[in-house]
PDB file of N, CA and C in Angstrom:
ATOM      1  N   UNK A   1     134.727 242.812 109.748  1.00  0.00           N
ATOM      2  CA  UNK A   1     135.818 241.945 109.366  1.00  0.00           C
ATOM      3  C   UNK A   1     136.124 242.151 107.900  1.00  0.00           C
ATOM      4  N   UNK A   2     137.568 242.467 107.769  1.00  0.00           N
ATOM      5  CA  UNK A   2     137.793 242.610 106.232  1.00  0.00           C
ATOM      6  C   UNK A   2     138.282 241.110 105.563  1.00  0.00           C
ATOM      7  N   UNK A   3     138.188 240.858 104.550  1.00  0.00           N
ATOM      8  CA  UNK A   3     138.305 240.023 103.744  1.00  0.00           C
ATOM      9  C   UNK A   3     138.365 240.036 102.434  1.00  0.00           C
ATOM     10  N   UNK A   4     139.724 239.630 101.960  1.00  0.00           N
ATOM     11  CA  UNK A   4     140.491 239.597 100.607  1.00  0.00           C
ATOM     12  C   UNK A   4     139.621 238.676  99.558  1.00  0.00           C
ATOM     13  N   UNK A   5     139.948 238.521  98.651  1.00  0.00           N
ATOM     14  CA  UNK A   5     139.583 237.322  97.653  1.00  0.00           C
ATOM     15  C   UNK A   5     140.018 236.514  97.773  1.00  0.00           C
ATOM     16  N   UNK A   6     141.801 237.114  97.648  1.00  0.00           N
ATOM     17  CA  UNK A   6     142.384 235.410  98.003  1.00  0.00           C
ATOM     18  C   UNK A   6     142.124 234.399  99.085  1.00  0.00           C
ATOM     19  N   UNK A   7     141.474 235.236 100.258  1.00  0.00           N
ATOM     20  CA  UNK A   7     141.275 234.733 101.631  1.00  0.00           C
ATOM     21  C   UNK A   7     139.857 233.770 101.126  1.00  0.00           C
ATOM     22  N   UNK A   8     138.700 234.632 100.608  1.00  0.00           N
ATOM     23  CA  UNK A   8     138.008 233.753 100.278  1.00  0.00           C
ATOM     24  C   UNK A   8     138.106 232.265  99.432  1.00  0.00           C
ATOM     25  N   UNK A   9     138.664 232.948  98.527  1.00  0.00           N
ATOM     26  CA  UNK A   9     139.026 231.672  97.741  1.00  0.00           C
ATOM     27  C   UNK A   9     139.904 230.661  98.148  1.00  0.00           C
ATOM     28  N   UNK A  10     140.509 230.936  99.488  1.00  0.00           N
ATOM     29  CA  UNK A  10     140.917 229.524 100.073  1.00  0.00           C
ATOM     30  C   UNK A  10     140.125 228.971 100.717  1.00  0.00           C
ATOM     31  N   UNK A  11     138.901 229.875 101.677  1.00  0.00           N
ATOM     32  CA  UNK A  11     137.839 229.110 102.081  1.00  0.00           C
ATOM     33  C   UNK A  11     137.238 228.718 101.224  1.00  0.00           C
ATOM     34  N   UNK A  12     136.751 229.169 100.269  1.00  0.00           N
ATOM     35  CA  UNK A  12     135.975 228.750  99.160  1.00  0.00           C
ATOM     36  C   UNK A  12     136.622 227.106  98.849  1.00  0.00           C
ATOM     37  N   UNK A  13     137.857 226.647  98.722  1.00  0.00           N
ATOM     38  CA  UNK A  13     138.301 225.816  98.472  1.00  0.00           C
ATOM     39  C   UNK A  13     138.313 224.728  99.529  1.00  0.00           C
ATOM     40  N   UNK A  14     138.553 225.321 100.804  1.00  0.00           N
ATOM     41  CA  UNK A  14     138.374 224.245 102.060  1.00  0.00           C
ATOM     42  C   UNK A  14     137.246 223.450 102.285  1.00  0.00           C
ATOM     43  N   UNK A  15     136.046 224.449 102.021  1.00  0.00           N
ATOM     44  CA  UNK A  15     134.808 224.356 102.052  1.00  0.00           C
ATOM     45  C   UNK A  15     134.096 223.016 100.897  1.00  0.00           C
ATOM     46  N   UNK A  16     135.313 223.296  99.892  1.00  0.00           N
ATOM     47  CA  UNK A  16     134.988 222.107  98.925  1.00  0.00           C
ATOM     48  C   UNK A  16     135.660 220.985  98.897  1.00  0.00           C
ATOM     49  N   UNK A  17     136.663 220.914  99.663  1.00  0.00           N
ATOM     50  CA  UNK A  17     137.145 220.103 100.318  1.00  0.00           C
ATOM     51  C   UNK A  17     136.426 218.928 101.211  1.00  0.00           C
ATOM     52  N   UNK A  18     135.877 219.997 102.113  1.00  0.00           N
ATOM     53  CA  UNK A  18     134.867 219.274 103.344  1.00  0.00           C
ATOM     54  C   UNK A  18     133.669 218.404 102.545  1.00  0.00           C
ATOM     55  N   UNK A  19     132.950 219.190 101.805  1.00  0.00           N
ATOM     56  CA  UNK A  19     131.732 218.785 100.879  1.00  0.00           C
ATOM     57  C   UNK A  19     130.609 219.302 101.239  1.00  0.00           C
ATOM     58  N   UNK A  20     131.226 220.950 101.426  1.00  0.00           N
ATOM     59  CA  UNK A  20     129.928 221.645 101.763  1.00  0.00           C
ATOM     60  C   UNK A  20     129.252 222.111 100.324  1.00  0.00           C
ATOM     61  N   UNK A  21     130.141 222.839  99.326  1.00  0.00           N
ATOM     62  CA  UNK A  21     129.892 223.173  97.798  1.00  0.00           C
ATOM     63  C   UNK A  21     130.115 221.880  96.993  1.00  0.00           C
ATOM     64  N   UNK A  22     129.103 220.915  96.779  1.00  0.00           N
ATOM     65  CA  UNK A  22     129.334 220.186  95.790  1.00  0.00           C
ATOM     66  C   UNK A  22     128.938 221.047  93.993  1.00  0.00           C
ATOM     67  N   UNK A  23     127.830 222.220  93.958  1.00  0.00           N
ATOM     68  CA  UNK A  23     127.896 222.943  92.336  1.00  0.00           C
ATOM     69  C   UNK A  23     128.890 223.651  91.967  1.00  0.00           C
ATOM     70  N   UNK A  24     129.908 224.550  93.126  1.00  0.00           N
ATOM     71  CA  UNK A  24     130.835 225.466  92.263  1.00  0.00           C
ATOM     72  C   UNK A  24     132.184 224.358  92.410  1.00  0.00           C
ATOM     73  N   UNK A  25     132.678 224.744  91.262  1.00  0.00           N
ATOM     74  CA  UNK A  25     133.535 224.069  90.532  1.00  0.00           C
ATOM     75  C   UNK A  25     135.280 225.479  90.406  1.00  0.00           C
ATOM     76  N   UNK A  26     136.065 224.452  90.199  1.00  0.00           N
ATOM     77  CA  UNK A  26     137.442 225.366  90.209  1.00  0.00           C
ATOM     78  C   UNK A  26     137.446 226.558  89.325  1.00  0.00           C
ATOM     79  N   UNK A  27     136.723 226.538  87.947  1.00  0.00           N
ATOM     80  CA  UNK A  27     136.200 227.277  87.013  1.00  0.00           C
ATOM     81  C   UNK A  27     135.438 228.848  87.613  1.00  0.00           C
ATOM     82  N   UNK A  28     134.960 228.069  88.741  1.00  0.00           N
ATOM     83  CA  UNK A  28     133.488 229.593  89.173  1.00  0.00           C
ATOM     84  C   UNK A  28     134.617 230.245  89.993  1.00  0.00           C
ATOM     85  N   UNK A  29     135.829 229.515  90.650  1.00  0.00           N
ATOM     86  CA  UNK A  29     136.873 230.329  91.159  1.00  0.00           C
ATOM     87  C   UNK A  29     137.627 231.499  90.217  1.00  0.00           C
ATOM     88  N   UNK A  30     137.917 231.142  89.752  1.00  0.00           N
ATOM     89  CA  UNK A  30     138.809 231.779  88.721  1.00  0.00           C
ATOM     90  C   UNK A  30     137.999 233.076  87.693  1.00  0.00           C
ATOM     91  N   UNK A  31     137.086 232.943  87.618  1.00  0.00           N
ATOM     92  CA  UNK A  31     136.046 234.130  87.327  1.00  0.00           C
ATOM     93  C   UNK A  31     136.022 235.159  88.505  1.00  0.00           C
ATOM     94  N   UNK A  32     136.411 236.603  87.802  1.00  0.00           N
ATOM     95  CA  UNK A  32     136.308 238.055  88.833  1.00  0.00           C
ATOM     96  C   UNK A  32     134.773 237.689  89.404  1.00  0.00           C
ATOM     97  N   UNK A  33     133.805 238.282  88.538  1.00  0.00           N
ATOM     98  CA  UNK A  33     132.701 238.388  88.550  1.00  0.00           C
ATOM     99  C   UNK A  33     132.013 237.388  89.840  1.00  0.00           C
ATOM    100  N   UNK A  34     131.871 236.346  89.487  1.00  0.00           N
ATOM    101  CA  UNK A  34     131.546 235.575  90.508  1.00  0.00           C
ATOM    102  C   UNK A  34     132.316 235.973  91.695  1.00  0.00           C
ATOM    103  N   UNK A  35     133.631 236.064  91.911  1.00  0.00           N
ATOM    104  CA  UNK A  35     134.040 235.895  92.691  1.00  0.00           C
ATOM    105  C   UNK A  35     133.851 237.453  93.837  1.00  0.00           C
ATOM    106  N   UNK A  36     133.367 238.296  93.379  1.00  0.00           N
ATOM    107  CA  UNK A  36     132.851 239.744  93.841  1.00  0.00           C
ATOM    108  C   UNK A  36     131.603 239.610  94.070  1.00  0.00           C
ATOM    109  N   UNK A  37     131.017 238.580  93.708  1.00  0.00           N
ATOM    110  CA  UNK A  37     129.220 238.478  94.019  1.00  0.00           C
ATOM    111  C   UNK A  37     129.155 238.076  95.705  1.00  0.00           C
ATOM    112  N   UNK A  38     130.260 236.878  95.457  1.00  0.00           N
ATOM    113  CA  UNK A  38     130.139 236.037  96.613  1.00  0.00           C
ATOM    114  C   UNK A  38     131.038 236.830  97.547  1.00  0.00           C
ATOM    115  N   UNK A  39     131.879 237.853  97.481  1.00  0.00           N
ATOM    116  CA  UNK A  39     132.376 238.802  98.645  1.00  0.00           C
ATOM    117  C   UNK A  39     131.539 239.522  98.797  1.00  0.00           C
ATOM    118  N   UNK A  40     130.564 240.223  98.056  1.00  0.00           N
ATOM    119  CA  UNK A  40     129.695 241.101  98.690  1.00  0.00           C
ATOM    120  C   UNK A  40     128.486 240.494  99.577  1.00  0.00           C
ATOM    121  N   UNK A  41     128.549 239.335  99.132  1.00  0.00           N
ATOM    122  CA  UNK A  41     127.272 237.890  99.858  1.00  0.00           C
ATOM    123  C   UNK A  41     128.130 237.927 101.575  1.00  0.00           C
ATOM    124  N   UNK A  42     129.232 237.936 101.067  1.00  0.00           N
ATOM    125  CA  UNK A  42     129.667 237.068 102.727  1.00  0.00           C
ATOM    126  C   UNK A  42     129.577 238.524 103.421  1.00  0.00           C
ATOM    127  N   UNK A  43     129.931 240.162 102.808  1.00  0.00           N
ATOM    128  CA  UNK A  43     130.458 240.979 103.749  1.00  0.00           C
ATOM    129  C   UNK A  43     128.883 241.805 103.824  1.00  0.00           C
ATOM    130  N   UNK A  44     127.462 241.150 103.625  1.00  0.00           N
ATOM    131  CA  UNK A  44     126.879 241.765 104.016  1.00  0.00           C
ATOM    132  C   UNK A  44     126.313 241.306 105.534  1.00  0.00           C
ATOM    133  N   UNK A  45     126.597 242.130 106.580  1.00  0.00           N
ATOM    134  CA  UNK A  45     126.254 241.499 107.911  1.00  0.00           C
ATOM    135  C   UNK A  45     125.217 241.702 107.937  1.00  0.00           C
ATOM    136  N   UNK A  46     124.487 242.644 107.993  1.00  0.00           N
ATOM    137  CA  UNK A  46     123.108 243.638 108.496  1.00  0.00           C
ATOM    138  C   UNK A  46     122.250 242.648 107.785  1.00  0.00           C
ATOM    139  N   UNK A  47     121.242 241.850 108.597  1.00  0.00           N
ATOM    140  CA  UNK A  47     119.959 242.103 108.397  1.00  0.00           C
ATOM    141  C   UNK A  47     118.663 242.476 109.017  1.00  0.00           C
ATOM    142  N   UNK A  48     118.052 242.219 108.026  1.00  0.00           N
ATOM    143  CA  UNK A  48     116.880 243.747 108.480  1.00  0.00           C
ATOM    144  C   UNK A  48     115.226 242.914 108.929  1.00  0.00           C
ATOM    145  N   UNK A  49     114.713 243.169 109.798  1.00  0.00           N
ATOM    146  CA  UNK A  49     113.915 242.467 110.751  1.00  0.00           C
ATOM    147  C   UNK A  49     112.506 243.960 110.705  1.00  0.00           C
ATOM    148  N   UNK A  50     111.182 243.236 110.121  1.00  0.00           N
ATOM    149  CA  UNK A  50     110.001 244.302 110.233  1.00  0.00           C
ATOM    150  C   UNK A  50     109.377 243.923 111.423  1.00  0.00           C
ATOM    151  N   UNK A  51     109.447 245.070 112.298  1.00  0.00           N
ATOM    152  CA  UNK A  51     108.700 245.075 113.545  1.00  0.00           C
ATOM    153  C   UNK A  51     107.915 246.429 113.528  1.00  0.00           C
ATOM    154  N   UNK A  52     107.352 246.287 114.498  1.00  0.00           N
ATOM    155  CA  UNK A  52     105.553 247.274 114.656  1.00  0.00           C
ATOM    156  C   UNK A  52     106.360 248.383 115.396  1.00  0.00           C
ATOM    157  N   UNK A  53     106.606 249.866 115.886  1.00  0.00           N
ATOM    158  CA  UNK A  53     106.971 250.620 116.439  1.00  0.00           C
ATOM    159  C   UNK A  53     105.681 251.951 116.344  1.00  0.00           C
ATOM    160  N   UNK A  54     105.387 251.975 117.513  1.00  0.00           N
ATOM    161  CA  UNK A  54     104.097 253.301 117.509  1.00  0.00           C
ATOM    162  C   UNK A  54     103.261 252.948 116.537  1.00  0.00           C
ATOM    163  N   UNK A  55     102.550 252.045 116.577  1.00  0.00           N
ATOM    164  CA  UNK A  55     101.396 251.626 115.355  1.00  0.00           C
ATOM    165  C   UNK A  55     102.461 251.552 113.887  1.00  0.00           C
ATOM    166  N   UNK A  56     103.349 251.779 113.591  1.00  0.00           N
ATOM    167  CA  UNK A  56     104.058 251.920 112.635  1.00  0.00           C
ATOM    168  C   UNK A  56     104.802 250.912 112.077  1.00  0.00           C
ATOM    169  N   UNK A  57     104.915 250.273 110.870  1.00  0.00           N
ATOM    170  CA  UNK A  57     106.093 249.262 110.415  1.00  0.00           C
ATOM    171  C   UNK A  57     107.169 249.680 110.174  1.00  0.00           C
ATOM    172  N   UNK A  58     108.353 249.198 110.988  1.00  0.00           N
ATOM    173  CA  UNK A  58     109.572 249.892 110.679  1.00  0.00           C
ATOM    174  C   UNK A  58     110.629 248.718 110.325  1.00  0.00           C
ATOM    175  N   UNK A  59     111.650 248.955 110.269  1.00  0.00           N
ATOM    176  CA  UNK A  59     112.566 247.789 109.940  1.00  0.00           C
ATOM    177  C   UNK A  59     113.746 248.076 111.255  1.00  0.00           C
ATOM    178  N   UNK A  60     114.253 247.146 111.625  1.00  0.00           N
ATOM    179  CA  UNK A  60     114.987 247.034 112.581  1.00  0.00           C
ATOM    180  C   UNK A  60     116.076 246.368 111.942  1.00  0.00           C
ATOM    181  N   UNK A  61     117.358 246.768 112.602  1.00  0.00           N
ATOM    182  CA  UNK A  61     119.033 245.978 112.342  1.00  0.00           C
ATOM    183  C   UNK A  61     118.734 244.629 112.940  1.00  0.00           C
ATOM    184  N   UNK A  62     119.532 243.533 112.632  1.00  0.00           N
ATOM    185  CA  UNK A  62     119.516 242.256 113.712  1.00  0.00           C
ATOM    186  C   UNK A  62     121.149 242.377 113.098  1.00  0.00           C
ATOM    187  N   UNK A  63     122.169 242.352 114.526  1.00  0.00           N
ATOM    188  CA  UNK A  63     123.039 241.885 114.432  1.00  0.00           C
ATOM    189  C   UNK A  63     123.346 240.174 114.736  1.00  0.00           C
ATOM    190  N   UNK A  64     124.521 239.870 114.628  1.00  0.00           N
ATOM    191  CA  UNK A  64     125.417 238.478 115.197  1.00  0.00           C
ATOM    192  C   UNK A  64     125.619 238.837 116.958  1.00  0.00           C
ATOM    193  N   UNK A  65     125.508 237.355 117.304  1.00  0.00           N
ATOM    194  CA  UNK A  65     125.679 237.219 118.781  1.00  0.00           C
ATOM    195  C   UNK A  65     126.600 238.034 118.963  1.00  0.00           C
ATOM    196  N   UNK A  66     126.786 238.743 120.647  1.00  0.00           N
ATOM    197  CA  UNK A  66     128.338 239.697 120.848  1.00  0.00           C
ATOM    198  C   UNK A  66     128.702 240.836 120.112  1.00  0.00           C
ATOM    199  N   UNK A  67     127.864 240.659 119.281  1.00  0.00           N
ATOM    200  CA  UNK A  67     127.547 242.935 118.368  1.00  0.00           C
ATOM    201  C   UNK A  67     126.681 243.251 118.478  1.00  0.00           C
ATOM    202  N   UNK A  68     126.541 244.597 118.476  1.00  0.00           N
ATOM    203  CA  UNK A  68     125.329 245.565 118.492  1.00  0.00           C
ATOM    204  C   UNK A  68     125.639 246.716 116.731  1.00  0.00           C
ATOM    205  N   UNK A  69     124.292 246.946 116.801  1.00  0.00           N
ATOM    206  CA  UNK A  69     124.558 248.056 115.364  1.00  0.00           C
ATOM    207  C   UNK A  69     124.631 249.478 115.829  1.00  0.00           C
ATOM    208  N   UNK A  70     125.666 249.835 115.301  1.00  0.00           N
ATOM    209  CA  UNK A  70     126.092 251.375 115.648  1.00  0.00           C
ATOM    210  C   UNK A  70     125.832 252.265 114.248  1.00  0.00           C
ATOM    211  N   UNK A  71     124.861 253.275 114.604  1.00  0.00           N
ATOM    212  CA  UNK A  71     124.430 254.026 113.450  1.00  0.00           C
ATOM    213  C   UNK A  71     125.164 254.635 112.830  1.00  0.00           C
ATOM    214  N   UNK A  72     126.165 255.180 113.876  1.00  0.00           N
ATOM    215  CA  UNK A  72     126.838 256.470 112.819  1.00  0.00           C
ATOM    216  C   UNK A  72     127.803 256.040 112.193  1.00  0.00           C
ATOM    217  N   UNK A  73     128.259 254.238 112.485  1.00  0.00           N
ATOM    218  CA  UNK A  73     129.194 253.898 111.430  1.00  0.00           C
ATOM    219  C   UNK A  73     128.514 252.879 110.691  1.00  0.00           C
ATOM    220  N   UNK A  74     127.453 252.415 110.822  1.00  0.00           N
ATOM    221  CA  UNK A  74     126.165 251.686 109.996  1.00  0.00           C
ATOM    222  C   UNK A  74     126.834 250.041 109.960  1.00  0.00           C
ATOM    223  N   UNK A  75     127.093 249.697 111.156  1.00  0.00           N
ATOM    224  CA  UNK A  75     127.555 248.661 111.000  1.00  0.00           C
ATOM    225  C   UNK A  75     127.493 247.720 112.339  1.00  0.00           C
ATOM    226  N   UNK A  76     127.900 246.298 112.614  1.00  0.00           N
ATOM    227  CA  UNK A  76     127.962 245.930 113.929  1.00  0.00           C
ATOM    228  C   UNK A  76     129.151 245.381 114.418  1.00  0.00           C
ATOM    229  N   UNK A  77     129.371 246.450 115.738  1.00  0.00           N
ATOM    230  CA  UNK A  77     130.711 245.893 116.277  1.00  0.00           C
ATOM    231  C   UNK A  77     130.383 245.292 117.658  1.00  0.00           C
ATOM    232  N   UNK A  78     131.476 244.897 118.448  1.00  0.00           N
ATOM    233  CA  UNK A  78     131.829 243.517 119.332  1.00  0.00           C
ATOM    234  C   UNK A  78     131.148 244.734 120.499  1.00  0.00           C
ATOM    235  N   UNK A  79     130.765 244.072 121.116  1.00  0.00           N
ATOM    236  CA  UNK A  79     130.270 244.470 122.270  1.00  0.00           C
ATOM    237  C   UNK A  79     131.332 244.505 123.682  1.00  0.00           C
ATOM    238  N   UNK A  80     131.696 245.421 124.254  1.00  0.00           N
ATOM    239  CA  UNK A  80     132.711 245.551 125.357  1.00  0.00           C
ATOM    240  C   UNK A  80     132.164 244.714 126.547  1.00  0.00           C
ATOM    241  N   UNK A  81     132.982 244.083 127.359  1.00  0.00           N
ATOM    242  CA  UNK A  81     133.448 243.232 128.696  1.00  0.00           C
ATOM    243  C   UNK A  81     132.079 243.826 129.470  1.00  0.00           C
ATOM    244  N   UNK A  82     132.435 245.148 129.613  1.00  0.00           N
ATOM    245  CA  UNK A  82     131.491 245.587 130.404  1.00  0.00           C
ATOM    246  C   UNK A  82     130.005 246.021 130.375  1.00  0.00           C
ATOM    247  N   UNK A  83     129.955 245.997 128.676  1.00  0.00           N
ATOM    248  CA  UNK A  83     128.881 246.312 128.318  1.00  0.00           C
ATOM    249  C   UNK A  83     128.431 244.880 128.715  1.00  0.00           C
ATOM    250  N   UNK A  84     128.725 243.778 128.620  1.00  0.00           N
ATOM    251  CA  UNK A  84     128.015 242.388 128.526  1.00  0.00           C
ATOM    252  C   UNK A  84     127.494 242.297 129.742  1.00  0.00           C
ATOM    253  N   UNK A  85     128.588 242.881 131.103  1.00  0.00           N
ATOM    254  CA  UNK A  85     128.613 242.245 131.936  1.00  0.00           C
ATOM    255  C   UNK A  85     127.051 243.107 132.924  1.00  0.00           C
ATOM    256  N   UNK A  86     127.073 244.788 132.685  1.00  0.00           N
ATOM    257  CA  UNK A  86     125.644 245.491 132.969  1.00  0.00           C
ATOM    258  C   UNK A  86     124.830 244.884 131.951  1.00  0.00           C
ATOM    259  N   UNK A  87     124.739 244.157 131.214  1.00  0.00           N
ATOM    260  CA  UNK A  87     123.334 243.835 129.943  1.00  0.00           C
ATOM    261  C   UNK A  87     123.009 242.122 130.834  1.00  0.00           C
ATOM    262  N   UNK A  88     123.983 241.608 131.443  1.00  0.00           N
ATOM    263  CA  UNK A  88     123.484 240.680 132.422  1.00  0.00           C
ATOM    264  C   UNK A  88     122.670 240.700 133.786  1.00  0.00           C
ATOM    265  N   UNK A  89     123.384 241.932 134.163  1.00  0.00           N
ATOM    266  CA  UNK A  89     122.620 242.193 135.340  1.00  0.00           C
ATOM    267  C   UNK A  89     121.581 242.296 135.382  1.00  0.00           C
ATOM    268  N   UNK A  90     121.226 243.811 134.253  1.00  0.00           N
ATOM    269  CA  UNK A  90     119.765 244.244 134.224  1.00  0.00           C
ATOM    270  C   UNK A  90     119.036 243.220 133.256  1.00  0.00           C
ATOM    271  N   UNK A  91     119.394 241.904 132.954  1.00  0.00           N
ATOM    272  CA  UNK A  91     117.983 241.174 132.546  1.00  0.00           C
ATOM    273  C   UNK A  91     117.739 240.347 134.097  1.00  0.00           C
ATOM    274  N   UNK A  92     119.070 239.888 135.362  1.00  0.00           N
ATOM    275  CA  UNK A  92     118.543 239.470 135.822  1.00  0.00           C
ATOM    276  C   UNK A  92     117.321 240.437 136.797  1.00  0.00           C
ATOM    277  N   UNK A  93     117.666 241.325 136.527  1.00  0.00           N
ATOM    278  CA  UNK A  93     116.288 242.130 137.259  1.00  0.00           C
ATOM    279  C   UNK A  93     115.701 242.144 137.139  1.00  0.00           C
ATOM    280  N   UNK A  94     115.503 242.396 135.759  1.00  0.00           N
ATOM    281  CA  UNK A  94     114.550 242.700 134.414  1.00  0.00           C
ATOM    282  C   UNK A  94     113.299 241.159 134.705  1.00  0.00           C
ATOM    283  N   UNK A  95     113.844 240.368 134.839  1.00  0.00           N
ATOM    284  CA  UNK A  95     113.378 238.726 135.445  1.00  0.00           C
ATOM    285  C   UNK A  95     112.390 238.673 136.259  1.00  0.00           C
ATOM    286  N   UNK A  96     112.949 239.358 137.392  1.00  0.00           N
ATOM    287  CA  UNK A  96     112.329 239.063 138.936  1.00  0.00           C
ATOM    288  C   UNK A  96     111.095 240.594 138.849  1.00  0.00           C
ATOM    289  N   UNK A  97     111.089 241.385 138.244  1.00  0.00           N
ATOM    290  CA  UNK A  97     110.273 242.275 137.693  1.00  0.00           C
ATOM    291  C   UNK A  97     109.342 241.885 136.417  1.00  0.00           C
ATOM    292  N   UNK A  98     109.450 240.988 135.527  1.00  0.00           N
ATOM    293  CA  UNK A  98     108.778 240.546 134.387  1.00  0.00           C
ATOM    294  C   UNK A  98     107.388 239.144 135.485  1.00  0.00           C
ATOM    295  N   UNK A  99     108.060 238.851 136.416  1.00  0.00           N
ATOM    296  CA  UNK A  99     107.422 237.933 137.064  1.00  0.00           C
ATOM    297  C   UNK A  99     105.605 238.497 137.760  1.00  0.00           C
ATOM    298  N   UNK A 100     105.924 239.283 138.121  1.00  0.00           N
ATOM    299  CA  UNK A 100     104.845 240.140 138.767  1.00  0.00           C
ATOM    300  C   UNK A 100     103.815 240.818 137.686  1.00  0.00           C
ATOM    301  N   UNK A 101     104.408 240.905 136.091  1.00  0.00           N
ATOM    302  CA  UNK A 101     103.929 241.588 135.458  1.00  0.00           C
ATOM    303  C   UNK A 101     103.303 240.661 134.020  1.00  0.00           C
ATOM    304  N   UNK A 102     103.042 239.688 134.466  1.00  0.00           N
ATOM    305  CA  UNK A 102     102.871 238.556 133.222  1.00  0.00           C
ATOM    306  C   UNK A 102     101.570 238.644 132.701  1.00  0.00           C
ATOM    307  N   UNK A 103     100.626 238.188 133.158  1.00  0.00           N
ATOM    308  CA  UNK A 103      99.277 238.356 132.777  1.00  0.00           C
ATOM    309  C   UNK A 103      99.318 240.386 131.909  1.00  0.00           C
ATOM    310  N   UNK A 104      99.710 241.063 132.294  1.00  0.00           N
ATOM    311  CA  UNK A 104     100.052 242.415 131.408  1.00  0.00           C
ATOM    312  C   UNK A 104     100.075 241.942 129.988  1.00  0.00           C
ATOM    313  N   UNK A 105     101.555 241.382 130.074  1.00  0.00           N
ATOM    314  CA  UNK A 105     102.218 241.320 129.009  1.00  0.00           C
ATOM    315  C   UNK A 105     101.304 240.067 128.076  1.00  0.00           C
ATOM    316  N   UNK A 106     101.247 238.885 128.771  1.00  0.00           N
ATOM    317  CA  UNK A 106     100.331 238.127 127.810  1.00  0.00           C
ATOM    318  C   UNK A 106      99.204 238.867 126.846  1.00  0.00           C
ATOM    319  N   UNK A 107      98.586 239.488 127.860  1.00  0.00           N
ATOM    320  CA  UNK A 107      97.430 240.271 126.999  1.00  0.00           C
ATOM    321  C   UNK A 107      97.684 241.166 125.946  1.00  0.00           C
ATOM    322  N   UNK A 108      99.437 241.996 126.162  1.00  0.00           N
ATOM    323  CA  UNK A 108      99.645 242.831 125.201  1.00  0.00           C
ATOM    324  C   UNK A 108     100.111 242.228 123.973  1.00  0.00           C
ATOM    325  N   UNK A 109     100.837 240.805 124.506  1.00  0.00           N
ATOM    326  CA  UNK A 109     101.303 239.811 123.133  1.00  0.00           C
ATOM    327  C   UNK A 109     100.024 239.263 122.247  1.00  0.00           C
ATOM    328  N   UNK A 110      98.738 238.780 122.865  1.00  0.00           N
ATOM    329  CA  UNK A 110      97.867 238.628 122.111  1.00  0.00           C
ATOM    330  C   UNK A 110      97.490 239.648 120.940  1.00  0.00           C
ATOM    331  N   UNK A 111      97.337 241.266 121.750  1.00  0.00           N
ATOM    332  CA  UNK A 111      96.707 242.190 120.792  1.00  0.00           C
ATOM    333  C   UNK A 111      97.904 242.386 119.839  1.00  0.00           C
ATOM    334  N   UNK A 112      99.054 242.328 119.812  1.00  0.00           N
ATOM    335  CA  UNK A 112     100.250 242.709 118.926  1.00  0.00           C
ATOM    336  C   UNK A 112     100.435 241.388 118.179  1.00  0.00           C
ATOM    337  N   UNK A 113      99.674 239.998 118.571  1.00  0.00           N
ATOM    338  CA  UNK A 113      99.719 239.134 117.401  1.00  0.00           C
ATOM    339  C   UNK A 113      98.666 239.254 116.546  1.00  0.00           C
ATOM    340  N   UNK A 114      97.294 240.010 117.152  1.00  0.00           N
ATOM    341  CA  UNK A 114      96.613 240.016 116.066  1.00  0.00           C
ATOM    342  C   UNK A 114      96.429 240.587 114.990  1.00  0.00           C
ATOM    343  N   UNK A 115      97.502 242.132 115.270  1.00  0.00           N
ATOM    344  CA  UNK A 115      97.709 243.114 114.837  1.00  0.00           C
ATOM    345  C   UNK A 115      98.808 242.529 113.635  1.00  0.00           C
ATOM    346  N   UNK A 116      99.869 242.391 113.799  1.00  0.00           N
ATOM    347  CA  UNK A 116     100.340 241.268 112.780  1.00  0.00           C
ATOM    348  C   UNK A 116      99.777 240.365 112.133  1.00  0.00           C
ATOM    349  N   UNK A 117      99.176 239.580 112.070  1.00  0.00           N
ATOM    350  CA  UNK A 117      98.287 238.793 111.336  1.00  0.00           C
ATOM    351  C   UNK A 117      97.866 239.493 110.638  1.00  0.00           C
ATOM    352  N   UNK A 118      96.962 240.547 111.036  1.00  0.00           N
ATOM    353  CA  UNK A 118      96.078 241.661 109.924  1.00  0.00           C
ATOM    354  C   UNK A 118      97.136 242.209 108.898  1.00  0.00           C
ATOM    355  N   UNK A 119      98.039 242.889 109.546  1.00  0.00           N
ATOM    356  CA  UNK A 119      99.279 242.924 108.295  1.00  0.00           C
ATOM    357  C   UNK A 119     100.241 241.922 107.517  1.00  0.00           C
ATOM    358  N   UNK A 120      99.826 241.071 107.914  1.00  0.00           N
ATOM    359  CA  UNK A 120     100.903 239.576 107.065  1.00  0.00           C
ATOM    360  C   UNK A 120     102.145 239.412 107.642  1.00  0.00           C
ATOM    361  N   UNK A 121     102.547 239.374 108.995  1.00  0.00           N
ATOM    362  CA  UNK A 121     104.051 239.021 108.988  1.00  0.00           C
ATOM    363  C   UNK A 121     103.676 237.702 110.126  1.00  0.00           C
ATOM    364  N   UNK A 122     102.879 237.419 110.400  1.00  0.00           N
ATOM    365  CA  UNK A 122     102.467 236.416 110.846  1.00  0.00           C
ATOM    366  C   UNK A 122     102.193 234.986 110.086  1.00  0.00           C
TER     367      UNK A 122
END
């Protein structure tokens, strides 16, 4: 999603309206500087999530509900009709197959919490 200054700075203003910003003041508007801090604040989507991969710490994307992160444009876009509608199916499968396989998985969640703990993200 692109977004102007001026666009911000009318939310910026609505927002103070409501009484969500009671510290910035009409003053912190009118400053470039500030006002480029807080566009680069709002237009950063990506954040970054440390999970365990092959014994390994890696960092993972977390997008917003309804996007996925696409590498080769390093960013997250809307997820298609149809993509939603096969990503429903196969969890309900995914379900009636996770059922049979629980006691597995408990045991593998124990050893992968302890394994975390030992590294601190626990």
């Amino acid at each position: 999603m692109k977004i102007t200054k001026s666009q911000l700075q009318d939310v910026i203003r609505e927002a103070i309206q409501n009484g969500f910003f009671e510290d910035i003041t009409e003053d912190f508007l009118n400053e470039d500087t500030e006002i480029n801090s807080l566009l680069l604040a709002f237009l950063k989507e990506l954040k970054k999530k440390k999970v365990i991969r092959g014994k390994k710490l890696k960092m993972r994307i977390v997008c917003p509900k309804n996007k996925k992160y696409v590498p080769s444009q390093k960013r997250c876009v809307i997820k298609s009709a149809g993509e939603k509608v096969r990503k429903r199916r196969a969890m309900k499968r995914g379900a009636m197959k996770k059922r049979g396989k629980m006691s597995k998985i408990i045991r593998k969640r124990k050893k992968s919490m302890r394994k975390r703990k030992s590294m601190g993200l626990r």
